[in-house]
PDB file of N, CA and C in Angstrom:
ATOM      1  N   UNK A   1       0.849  -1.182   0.000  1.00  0.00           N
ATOM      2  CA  UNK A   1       0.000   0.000   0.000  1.00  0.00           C
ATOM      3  C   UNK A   1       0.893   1.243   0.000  1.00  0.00           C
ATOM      4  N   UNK A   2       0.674   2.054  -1.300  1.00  0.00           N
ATOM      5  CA  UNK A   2       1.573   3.396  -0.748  1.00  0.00           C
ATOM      6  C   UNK A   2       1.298   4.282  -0.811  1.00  0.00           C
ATOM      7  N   UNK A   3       1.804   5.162   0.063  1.00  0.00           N
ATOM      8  CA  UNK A   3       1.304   6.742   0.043  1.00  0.00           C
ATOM      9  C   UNK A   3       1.381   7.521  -0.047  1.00  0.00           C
ATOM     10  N   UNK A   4       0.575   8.709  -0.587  1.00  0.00           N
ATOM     11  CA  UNK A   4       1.788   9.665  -1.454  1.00  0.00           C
ATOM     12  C   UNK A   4       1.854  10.823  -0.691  1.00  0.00           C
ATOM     13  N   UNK A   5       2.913  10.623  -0.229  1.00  0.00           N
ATOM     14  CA  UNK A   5       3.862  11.902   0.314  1.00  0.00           C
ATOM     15  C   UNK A   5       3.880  13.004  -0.485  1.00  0.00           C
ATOM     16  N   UNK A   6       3.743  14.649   0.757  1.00  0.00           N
ATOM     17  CA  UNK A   6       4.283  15.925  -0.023  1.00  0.00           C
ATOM     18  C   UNK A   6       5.874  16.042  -0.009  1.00  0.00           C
ATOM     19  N   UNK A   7       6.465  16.408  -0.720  1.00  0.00           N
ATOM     20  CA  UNK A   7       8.075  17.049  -0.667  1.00  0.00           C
ATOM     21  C   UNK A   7       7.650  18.012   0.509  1.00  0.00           C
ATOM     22  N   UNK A   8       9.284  17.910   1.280  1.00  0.00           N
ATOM     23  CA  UNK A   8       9.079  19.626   2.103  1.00  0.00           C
ATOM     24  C   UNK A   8       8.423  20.798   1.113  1.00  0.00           C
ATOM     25  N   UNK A   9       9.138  21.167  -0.064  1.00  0.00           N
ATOM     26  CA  UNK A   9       9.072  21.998  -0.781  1.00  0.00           C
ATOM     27  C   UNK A   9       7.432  22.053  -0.639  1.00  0.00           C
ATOM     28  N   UNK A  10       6.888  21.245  -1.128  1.00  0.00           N
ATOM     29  CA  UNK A  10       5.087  21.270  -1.572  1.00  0.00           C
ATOM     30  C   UNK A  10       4.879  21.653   0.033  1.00  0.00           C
ATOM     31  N   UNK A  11       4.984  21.181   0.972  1.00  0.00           N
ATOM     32  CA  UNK A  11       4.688  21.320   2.617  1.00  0.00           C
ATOM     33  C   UNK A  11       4.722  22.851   2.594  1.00  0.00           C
ATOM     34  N   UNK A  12       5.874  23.634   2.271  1.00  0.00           N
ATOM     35  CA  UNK A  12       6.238  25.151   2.344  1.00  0.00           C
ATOM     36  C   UNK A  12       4.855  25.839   1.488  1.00  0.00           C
ATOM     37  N   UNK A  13       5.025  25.075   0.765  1.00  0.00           N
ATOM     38  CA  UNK A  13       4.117  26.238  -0.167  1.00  0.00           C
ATOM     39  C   UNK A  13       2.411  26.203  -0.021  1.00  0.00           C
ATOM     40  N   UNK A  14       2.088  24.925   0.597  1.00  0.00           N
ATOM     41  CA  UNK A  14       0.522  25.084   1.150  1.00  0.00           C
ATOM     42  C   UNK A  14       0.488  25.603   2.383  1.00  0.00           C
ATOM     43  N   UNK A  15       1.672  25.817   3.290  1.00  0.00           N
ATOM     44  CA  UNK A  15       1.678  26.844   4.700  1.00  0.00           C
ATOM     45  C   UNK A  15       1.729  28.282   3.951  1.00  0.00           C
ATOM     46  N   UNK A  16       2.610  28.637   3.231  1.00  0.00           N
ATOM     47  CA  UNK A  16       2.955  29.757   2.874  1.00  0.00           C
ATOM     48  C   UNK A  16       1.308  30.047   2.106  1.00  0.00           C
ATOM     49  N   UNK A  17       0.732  29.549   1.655  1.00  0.00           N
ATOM     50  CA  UNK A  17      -0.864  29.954   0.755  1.00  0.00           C
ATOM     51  C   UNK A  17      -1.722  29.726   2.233  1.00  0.00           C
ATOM     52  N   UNK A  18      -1.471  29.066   3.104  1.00  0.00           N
ATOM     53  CA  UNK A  18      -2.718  28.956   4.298  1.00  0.00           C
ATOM     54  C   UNK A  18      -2.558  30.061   4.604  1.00  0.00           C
ATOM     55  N   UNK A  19      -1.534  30.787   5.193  1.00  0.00           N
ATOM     56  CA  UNK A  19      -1.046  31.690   6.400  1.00  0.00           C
ATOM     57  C   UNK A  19      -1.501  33.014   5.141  1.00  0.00           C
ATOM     58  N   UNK A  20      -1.181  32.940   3.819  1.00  0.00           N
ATOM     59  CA  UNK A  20      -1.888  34.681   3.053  1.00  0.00           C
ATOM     60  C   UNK A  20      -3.442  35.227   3.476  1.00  0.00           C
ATOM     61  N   UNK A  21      -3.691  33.480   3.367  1.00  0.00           N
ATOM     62  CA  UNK A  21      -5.054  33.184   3.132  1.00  0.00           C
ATOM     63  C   UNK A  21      -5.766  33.846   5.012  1.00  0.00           C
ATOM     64  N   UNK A  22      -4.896  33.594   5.715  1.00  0.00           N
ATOM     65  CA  UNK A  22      -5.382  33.960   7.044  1.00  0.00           C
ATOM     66  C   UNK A  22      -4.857  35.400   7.719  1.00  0.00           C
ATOM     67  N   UNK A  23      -4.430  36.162   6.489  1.00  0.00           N
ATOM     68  CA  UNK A  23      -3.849  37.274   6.655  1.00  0.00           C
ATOM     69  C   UNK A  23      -2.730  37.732   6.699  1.00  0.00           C
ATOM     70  N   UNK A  24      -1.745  36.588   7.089  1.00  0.00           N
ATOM     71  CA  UNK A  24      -0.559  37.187   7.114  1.00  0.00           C
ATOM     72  C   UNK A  24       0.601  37.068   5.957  1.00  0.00           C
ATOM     73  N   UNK A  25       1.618  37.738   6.047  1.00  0.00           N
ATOM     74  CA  UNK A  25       2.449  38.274   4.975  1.00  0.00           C
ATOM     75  C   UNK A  25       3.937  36.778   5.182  1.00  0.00           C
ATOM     76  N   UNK A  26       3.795  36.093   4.199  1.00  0.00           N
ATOM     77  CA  UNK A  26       4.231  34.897   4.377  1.00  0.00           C
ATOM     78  C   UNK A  26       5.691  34.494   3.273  1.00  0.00           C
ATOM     79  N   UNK A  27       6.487  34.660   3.604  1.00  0.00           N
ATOM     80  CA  UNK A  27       8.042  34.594   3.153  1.00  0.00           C
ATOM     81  C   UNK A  27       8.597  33.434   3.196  1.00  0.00           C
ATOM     82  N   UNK A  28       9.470  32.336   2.244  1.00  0.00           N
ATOM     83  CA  UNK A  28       9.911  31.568   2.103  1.00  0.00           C
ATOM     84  C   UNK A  28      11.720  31.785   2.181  1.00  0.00           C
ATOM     85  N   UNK A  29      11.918  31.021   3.224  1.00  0.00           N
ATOM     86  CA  UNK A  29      13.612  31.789   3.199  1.00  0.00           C
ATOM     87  C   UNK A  29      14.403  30.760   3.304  1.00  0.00           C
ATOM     88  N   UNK A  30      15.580  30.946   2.230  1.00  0.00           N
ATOM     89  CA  UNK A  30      16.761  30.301   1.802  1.00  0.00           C
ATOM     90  C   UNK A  30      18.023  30.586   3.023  1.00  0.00           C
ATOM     91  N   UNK A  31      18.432  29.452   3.538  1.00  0.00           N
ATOM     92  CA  UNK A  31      19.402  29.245   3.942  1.00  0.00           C
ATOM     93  C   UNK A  31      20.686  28.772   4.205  1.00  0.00           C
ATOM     94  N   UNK A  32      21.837  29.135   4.424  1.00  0.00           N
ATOM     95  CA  UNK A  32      23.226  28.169   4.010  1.00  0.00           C
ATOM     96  C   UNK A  32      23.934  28.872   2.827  1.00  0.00           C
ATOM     97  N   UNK A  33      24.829  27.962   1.995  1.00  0.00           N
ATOM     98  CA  UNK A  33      25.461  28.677   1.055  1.00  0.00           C
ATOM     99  C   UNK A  33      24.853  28.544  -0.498  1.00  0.00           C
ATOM    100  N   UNK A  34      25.341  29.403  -1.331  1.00  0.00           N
ATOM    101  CA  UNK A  34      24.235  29.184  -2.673  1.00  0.00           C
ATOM    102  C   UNK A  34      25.859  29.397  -3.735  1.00  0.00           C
ATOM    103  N   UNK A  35      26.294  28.911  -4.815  1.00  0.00           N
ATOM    104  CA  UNK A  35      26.848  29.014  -5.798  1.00  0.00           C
ATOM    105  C   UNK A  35      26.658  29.926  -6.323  1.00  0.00           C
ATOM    106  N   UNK A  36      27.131  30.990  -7.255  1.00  0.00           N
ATOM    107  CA  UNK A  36      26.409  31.534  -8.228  1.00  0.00           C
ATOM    108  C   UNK A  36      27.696  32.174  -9.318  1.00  0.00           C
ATOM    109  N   UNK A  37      27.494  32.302 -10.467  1.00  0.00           N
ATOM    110  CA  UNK A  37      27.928  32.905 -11.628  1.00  0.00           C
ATOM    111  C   UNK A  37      28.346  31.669 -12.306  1.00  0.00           C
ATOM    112  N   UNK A  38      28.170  31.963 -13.839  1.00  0.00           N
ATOM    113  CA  UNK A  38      28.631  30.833 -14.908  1.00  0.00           C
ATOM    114  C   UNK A  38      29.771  30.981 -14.894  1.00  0.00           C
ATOM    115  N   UNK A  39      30.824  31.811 -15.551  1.00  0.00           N
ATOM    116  CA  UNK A  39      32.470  31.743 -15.798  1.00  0.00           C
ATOM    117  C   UNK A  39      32.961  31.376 -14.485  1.00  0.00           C
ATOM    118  N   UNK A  40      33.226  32.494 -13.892  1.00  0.00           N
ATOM    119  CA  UNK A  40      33.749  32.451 -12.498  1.00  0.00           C
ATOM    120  C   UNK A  40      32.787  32.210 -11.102  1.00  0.00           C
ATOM    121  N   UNK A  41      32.779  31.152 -10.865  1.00  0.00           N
ATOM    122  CA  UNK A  41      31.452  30.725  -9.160  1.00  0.00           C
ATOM    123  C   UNK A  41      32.264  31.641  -7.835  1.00  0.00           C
ATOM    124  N   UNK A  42      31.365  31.723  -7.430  1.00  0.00           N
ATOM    125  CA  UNK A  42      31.607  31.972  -6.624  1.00  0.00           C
ATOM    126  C   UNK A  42      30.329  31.637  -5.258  1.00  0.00           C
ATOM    127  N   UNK A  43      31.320  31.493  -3.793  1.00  0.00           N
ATOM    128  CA  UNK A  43      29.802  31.143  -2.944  1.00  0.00           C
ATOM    129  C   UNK A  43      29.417  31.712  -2.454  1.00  0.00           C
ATOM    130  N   UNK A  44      27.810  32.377  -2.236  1.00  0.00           N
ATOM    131  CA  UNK A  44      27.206  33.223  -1.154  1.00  0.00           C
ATOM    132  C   UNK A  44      26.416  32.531  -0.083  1.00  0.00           C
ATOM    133  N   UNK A  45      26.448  33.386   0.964  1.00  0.00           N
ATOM    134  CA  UNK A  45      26.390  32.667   2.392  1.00  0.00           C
ATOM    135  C   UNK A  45      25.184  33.784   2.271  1.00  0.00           C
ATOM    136  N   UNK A  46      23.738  32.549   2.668  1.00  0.00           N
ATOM    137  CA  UNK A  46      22.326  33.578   2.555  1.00  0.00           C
ATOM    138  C   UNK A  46      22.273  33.139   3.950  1.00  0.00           C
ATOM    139  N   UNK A  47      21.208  33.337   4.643  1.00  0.00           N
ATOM    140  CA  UNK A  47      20.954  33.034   6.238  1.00  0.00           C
ATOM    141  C   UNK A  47      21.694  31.946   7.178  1.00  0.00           C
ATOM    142  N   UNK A  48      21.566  32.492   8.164  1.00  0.00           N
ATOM    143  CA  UNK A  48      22.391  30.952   9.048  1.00  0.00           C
ATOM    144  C   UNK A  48      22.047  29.684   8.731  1.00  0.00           C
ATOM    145  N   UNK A  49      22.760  28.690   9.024  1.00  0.00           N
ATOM    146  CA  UNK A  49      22.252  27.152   8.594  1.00  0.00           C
ATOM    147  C   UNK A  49      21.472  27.267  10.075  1.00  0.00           C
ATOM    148  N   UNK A  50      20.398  26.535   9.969  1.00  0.00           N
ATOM    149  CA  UNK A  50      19.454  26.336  10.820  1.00  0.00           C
ATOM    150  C   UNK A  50      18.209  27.161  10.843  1.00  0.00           C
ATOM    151  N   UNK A  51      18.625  28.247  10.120  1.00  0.00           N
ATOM    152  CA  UNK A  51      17.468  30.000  10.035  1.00  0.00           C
ATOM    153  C   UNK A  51      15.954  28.817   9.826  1.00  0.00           C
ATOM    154  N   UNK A  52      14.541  29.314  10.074  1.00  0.00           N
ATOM    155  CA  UNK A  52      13.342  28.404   9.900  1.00  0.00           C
ATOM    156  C   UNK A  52      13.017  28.163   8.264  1.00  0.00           C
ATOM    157  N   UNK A  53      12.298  27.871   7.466  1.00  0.00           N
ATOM    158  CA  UNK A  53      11.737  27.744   6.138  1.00  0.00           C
ATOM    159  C   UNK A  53      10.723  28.895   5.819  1.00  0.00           C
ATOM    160  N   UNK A  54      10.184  29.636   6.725  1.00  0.00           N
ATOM    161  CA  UNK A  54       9.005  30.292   6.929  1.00  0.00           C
ATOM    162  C   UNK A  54       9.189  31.781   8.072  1.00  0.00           C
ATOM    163  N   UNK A  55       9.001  32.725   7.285  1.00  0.00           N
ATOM    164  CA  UNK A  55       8.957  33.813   8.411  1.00  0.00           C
ATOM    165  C   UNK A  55       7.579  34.430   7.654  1.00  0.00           C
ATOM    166  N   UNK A  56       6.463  35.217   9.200  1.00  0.00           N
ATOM    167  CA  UNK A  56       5.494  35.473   8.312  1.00  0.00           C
ATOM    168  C   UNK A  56       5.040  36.307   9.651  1.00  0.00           C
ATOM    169  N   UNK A  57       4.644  37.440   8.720  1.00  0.00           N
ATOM    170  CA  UNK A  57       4.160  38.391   9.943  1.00  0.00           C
ATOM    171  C   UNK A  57       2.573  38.900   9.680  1.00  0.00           C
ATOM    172  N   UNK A  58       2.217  39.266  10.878  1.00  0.00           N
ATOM    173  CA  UNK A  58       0.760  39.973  11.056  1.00  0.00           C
ATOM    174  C   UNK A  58       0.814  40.841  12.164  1.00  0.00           C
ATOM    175  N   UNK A  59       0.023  42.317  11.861  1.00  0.00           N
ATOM    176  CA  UNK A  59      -0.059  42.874  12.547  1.00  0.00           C
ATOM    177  C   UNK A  59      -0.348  42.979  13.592  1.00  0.00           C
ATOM    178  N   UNK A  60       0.308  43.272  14.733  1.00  0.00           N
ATOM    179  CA  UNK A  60      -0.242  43.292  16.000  1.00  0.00           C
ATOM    180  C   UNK A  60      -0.081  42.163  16.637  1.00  0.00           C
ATOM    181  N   UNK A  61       0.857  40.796  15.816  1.00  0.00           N
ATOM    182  CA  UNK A  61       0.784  39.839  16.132  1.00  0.00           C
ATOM    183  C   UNK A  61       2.484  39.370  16.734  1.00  0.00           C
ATOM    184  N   UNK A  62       3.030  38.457  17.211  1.00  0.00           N
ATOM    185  CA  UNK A  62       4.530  38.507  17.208  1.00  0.00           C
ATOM    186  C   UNK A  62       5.231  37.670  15.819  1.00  0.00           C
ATOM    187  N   UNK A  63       6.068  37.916  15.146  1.00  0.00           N
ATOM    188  CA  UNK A  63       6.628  37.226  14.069  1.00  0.00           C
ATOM    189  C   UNK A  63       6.442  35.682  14.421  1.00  0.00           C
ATOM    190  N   UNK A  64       6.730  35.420  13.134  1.00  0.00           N
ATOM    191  CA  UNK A  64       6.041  33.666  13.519  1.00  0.00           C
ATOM    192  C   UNK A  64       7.084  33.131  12.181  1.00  0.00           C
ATOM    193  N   UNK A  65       8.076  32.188  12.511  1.00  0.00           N
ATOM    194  CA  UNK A  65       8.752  31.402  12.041  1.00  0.00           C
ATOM    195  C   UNK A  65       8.884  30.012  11.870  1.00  0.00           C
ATOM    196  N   UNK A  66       8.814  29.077  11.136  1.00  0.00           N
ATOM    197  CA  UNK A  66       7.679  27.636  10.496  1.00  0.00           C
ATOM    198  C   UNK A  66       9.382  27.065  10.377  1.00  0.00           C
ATOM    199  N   UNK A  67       9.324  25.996  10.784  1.00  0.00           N
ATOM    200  CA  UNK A  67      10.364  24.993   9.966  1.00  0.00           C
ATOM    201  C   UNK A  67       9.399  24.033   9.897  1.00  0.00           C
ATOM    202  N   UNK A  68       9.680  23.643   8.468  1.00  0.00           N
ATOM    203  CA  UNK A  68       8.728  22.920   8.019  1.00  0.00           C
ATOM    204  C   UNK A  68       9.586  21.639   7.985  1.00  0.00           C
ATOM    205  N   UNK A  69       8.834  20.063   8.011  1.00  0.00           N
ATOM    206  CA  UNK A  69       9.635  18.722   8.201  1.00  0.00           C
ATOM    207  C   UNK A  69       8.379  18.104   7.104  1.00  0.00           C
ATOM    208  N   UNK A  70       9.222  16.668   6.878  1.00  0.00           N
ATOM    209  CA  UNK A  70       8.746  15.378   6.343  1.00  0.00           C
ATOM    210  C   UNK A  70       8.039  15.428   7.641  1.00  0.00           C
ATOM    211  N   UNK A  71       7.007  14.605   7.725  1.00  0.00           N
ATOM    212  CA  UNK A  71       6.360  13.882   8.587  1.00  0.00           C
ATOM    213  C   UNK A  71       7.128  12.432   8.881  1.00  0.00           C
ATOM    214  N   UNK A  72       7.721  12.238  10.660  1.00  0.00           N
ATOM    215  CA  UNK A  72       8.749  11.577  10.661  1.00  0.00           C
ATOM    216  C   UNK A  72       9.933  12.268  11.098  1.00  0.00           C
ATOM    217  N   UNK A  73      10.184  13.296  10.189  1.00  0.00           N
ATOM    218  CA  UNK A  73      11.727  14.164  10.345  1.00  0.00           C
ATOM    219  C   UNK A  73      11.331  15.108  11.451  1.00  0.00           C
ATOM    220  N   UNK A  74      12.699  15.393  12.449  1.00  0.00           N
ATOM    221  CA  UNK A  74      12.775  16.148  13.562  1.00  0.00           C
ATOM    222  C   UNK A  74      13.914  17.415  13.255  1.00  0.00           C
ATOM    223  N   UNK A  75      13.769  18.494  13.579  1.00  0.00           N
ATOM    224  CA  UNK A  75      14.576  19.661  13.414  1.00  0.00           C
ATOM    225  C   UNK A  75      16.181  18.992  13.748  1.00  0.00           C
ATOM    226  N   UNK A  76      17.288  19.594  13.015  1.00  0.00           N
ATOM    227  CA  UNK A  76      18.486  18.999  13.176  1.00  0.00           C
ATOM    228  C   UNK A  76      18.896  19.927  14.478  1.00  0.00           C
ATOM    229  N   UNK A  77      20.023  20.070  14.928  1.00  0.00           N
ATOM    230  CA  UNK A  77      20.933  20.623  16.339  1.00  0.00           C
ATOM    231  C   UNK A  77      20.631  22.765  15.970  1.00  0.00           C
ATOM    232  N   UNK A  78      21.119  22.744  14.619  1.00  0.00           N
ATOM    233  CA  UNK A  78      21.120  24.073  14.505  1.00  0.00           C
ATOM    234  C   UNK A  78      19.660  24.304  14.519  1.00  0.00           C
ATOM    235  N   UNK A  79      18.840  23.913  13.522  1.00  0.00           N
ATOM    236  CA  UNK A  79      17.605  24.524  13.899  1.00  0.00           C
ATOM    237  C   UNK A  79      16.836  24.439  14.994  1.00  0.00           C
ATOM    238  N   UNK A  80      17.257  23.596  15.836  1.00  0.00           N
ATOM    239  CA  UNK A  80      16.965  23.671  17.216  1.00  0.00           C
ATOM    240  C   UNK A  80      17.251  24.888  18.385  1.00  0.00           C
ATOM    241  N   UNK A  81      18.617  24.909  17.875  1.00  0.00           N
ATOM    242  CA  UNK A  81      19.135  26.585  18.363  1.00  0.00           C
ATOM    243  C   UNK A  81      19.192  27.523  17.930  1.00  0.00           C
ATOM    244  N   UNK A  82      18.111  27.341  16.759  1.00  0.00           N
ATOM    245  CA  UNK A  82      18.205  28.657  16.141  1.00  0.00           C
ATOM    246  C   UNK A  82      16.149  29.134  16.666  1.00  0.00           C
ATOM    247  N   UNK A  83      15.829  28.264  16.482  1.00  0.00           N
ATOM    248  CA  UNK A  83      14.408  28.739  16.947  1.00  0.00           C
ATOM    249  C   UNK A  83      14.821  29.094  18.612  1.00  0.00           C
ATOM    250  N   UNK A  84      15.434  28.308  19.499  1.00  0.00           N
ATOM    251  CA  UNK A  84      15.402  29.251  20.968  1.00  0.00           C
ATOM    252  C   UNK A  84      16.229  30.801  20.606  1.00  0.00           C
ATOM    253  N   UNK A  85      16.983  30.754  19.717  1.00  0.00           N
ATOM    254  CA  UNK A  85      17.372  32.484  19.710  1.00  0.00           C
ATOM    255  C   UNK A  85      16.306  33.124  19.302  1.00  0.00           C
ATOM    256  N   UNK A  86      15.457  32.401  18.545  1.00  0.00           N
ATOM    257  CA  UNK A  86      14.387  33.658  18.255  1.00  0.00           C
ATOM    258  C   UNK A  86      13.457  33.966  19.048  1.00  0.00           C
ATOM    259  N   UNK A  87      12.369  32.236  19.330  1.00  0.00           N
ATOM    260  CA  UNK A  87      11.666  32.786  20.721  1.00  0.00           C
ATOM    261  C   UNK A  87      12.377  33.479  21.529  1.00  0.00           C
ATOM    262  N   UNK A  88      13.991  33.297  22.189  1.00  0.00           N
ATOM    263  CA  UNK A  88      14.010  34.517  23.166  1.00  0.00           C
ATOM    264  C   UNK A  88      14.262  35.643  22.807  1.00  0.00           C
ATOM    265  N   UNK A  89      13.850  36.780  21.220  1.00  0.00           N
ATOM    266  CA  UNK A  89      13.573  37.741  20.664  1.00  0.00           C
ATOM    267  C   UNK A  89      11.982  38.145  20.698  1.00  0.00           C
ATOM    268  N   UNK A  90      11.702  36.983  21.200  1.00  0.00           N
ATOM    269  CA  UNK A  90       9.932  37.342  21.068  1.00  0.00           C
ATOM    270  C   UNK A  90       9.227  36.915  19.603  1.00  0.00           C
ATOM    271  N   UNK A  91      10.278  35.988  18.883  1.00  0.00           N
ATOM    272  CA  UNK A  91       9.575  35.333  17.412  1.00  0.00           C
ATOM    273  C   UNK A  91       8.513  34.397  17.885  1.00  0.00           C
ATOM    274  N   UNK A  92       7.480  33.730  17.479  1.00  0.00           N
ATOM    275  CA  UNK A  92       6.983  32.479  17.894  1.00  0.00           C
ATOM    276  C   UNK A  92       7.486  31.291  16.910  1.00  0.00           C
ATOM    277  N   UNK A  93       8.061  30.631  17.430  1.00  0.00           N
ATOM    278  CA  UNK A  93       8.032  29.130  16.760  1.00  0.00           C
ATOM    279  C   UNK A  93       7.521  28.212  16.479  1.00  0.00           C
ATOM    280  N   UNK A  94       7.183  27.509  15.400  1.00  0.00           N
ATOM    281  CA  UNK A  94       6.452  26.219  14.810  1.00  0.00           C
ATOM    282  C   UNK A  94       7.475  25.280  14.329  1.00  0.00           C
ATOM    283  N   UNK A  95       7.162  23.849  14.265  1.00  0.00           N
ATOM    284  CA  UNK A  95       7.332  22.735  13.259  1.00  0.00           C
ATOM    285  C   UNK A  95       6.483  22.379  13.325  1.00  0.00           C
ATOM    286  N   UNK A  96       6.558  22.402  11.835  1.00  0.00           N
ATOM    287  CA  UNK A  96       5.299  21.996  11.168  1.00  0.00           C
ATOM    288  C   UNK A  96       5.293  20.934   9.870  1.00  0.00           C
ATOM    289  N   UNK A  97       4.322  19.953   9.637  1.00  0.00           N
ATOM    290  CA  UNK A  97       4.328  18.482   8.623  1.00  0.00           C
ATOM    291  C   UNK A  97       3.321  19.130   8.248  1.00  0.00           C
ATOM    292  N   UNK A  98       2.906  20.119   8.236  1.00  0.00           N
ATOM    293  CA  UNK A  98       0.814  19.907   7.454  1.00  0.00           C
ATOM    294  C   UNK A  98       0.892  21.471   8.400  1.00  0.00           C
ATOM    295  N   UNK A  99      -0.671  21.734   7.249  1.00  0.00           N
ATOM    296  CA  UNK A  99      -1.036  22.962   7.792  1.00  0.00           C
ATOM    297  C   UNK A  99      -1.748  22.758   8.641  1.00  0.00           C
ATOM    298  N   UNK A 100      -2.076  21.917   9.491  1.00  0.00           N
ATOM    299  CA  UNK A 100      -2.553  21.539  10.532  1.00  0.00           C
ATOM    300  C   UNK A 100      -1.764  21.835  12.056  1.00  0.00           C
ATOM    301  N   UNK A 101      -0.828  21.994  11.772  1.00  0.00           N
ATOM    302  CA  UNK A 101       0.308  22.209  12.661  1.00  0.00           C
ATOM    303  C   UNK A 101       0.358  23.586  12.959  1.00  0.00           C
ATOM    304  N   UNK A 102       0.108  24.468  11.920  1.00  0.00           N
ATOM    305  CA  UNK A 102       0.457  26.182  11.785  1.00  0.00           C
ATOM    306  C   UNK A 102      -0.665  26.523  12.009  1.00  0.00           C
ATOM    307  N   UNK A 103      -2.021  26.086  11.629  1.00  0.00           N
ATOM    308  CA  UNK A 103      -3.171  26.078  12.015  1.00  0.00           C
ATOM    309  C   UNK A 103      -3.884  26.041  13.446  1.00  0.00           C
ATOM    310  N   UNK A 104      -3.028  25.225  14.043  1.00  0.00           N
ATOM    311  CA  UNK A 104      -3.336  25.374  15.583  1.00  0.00           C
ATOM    312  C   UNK A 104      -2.800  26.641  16.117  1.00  0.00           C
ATOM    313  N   UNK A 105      -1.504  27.355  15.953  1.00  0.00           N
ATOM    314  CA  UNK A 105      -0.850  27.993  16.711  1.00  0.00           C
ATOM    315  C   UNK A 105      -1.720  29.495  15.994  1.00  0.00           C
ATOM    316  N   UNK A 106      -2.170  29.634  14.934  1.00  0.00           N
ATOM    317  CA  UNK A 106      -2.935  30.911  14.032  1.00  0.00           C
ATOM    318  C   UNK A 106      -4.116  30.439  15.058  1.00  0.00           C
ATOM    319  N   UNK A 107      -5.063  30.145  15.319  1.00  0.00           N
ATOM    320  CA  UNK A 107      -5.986  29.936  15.677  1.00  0.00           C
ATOM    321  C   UNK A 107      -6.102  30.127  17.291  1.00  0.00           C
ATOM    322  N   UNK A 108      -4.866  30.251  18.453  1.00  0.00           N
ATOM    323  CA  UNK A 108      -4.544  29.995  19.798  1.00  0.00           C
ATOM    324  C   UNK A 108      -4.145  31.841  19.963  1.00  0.00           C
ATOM    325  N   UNK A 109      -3.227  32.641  18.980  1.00  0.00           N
ATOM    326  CA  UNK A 109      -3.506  34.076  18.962  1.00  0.00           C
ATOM    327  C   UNK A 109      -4.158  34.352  18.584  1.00  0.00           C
TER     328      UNK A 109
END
């Protein structure tokens, strides 16, 4: 019997359409190092390794940052310490498999 799994990627992008859909302003963010130029490469260093998949704000509300997982998969060491630096900035934190997950915490503010 098998079942068909979302990619993280697909996971990101039905949080990122729930959370517009519920008002808030919903950002997909790249983290770690990225390659870039044809002749000469060179590497750029975009957010910390560990930074969340998801930053998304609403007014009046506190920033809210999503690492999104396989269902199964658990945040690695950095993203573990990277969400306590933010909650203790006053970000709120999620992991999240399904919009069911982001859905509870939108629904509790």
């Amino acid at each position: 019997n098998m079942t068909f799994q979302l990619s993280e990627r697909q996971i990101q992008q039905t949080i990122i359409e729930y959370l517009g859909k519920s008002g808030w302003l919903a950002f997909r963010i790249n983290a770690g190092l990225l390659t870039v130029g044809r002749e000469k490469q060179r590497m750029v260093r975009l957010l910390p390794a560990g930074f969340p998949d998801i930053l998304a704000f609403k007014k009046g509300m506190p920033a809210l940052a999503v690492e999104v997982k396989r269902p199964g998969k658990k945040p690695t060491f950095a993203q573990e310490r990277m969400a306590e630096d933010l909650r203790a900035h006053g970000v709120a934190t999620v992991v999240a498999t399904c919009i069911e997950d982001v859905s509870r915490y939108v629904k509790i503010v």
